[in-house]
C-alpha atoms as a PDB file:
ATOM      1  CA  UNK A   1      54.798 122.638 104.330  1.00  0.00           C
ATOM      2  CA  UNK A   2      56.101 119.230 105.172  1.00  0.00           C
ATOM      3  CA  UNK A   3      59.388 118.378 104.327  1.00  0.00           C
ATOM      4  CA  UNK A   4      60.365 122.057 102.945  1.00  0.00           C
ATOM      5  CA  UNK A   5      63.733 123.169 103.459  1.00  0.00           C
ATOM      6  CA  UNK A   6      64.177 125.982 106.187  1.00  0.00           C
ATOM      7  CA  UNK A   7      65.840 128.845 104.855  1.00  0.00           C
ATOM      8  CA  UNK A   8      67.689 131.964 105.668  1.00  0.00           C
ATOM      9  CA  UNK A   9      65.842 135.794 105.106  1.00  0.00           C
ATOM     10  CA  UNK A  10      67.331 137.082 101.624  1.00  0.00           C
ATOM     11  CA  UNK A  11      69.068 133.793 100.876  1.00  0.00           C
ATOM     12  CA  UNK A  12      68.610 131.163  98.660  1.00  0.00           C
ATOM     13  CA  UNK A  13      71.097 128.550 100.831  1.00  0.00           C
ATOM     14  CA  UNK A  14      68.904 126.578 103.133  1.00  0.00           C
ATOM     15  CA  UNK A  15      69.599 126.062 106.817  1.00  0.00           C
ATOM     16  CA  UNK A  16      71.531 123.025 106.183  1.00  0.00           C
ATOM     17  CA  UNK A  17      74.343 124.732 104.362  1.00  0.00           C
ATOM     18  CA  UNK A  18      75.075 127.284 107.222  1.00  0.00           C
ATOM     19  CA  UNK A  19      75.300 124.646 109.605  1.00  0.00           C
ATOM     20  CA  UNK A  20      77.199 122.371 107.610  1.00  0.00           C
ATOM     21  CA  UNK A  21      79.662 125.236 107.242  1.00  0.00           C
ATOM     22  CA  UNK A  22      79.388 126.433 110.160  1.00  0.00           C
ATOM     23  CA  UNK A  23      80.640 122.807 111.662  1.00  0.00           C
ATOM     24  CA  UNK A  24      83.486 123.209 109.811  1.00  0.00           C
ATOM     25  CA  UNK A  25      82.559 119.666 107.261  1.00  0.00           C
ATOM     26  CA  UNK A  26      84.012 122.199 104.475  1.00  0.00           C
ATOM     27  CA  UNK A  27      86.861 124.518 105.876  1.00  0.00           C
ATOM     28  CA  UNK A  28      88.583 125.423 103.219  1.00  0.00           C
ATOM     29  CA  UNK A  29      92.208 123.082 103.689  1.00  0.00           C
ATOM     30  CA  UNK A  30      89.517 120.372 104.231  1.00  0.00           C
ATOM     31  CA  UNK A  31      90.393 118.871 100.284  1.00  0.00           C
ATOM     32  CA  UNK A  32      94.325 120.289 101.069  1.00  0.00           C
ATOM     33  CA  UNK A  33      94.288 117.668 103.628  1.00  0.00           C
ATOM     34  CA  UNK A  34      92.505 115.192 101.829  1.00  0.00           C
ATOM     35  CA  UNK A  35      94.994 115.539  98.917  1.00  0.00           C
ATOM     36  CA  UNK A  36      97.798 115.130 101.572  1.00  0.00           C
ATOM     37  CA  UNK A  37      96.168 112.338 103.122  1.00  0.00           C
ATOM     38  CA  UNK A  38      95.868 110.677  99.696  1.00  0.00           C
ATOM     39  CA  UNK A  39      99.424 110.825  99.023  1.00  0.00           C
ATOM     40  CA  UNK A  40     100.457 109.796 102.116  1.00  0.00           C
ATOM     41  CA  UNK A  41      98.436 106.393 101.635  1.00  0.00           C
ATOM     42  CA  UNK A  42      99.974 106.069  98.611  1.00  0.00           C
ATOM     43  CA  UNK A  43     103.715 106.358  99.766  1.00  0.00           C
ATOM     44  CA  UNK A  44     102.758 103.857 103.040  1.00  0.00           C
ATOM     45  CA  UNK A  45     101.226 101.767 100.533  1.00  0.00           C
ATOM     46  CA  UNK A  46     104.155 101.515  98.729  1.00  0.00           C
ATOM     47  CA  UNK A  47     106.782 100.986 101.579  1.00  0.00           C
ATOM     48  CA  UNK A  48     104.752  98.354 102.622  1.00  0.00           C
ATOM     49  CA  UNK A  49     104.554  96.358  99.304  1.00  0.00           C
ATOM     50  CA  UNK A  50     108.553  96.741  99.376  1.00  0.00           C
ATOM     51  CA  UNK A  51     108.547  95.375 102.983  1.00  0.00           C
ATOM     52  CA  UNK A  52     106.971  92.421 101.668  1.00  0.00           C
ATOM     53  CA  UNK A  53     108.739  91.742  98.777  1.00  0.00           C
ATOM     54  CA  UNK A  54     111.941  91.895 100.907  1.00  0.00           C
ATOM     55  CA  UNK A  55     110.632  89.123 103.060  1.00  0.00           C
ATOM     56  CA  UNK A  56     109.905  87.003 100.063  1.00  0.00           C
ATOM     57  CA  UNK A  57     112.480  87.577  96.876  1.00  0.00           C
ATOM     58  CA  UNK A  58     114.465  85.030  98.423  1.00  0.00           C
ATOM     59  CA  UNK A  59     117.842  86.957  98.265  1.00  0.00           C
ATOM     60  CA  UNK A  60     117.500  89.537 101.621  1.00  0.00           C
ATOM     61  CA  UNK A  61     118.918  88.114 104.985  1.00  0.00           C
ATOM     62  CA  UNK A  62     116.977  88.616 108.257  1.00  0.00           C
ATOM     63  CA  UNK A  63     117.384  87.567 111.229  1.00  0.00           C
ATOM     64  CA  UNK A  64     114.405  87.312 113.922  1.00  0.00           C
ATOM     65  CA  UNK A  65     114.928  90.501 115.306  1.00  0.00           C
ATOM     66  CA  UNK A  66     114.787  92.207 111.765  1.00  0.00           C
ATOM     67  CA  UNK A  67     111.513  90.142 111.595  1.00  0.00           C
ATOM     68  CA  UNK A  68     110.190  91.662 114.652  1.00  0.00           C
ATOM     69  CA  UNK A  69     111.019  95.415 113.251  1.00  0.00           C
ATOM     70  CA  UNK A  70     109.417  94.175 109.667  1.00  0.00           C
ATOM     71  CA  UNK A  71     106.489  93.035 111.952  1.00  0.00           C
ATOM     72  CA  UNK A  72     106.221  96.379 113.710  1.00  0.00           C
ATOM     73  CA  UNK A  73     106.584  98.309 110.747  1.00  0.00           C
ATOM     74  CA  UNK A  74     104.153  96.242 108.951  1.00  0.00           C
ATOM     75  CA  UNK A  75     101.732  96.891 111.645  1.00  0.00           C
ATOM     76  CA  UNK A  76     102.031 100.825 111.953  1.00  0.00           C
ATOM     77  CA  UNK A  77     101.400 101.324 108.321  1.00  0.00           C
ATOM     78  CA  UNK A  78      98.376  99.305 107.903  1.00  0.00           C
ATOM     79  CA  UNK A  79      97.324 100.931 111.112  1.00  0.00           C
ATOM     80  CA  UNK A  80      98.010 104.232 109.352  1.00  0.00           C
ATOM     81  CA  UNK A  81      96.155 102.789 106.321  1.00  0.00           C
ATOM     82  CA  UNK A  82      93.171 102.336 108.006  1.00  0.00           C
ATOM     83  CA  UNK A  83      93.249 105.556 109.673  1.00  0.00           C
ATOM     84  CA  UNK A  84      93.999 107.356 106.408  1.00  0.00           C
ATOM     85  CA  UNK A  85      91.076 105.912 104.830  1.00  0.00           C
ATOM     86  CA  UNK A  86      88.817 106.545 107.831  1.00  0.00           C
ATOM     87  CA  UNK A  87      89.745 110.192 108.116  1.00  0.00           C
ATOM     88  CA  UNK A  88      89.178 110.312 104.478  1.00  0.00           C
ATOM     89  CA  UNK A  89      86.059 109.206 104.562  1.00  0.00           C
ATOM     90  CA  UNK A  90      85.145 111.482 107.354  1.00  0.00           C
ATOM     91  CA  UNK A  91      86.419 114.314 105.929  1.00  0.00           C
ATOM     92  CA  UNK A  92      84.768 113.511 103.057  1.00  0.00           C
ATOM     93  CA  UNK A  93      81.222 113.033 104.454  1.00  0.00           C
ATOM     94  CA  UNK A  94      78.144 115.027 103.490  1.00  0.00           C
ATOM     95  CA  UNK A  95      79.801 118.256 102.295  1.00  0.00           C
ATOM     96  CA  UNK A  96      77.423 118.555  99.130  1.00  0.00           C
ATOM     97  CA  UNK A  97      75.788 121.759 101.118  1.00  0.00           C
ATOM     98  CA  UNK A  98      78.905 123.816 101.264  1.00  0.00           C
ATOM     99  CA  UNK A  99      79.399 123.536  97.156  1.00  0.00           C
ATOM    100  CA  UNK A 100      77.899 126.966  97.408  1.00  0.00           C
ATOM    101  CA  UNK A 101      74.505 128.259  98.182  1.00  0.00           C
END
C-alpha cells in the first residue's frame, strides 16, 4: 500500500504520533510556555509603544545619552519580539499528531 500510514501492533496512533511525541513537539508545558511566551510579547509590546510615545509627546526631556539607552532598549525588545514570535511558531509547529491517538 502506497502512501498508508505505518502503524503500531494494537494501536490505532500511526508511527508519526509516537515520534512526534517522542521528540518532545508536544511535552506537556509546551502550550504553558506558549501562554507565557504570549504574555510576555504582549507586556514588551507595550513598554515599547510607551518608549515611543515618550520620545514623541513633546513634553519628556532627554538628553543624548537617554537617547542611546531608549535606542538600546528599543533594540532588545524588538529583538525579543522577534524571538518570541519565532519560538512561538516553533513551538507551535506540526503538533496535530500528539492531539491524541
Amino acid at each position: 500500500m502506497v502512501g498508508a500510514a505505518i502503524r503500531l501492533p494494537h494501536s490505532n496512533a500511526p508511527m508519526s504520533y509516537y515520534l512526534n511525541c517522542f521528540l518532545g513537539i508536544d511535552r506537556p508545558g509546551t502550550r504553558t510556555l506558549i501562554a507565557h511566551l504570549r504574555v510576555r510579547s504582549e507586556e514588551s509590546a507595550g513598554l515599547l509603544n510607551y518608549l515611543a510615545a515618550c520620545q514623541k509627546n513633546g513634553i519628556s526631556f532627554i538628553d543624548e545619552y537617554g537617547m542611546l539607552v531608549f535606542a538600546y532598549i528599543q533594540t532588545r525588545l524588538e529583538a525579543e519580539l522577534n524571538w518570541i514570535e519565532t519560538a512561538i511558531t516553533q513551538l507551535e509547529g506540526p503538533r496535530a499528531y500528539c492531539a491524541g491517538p
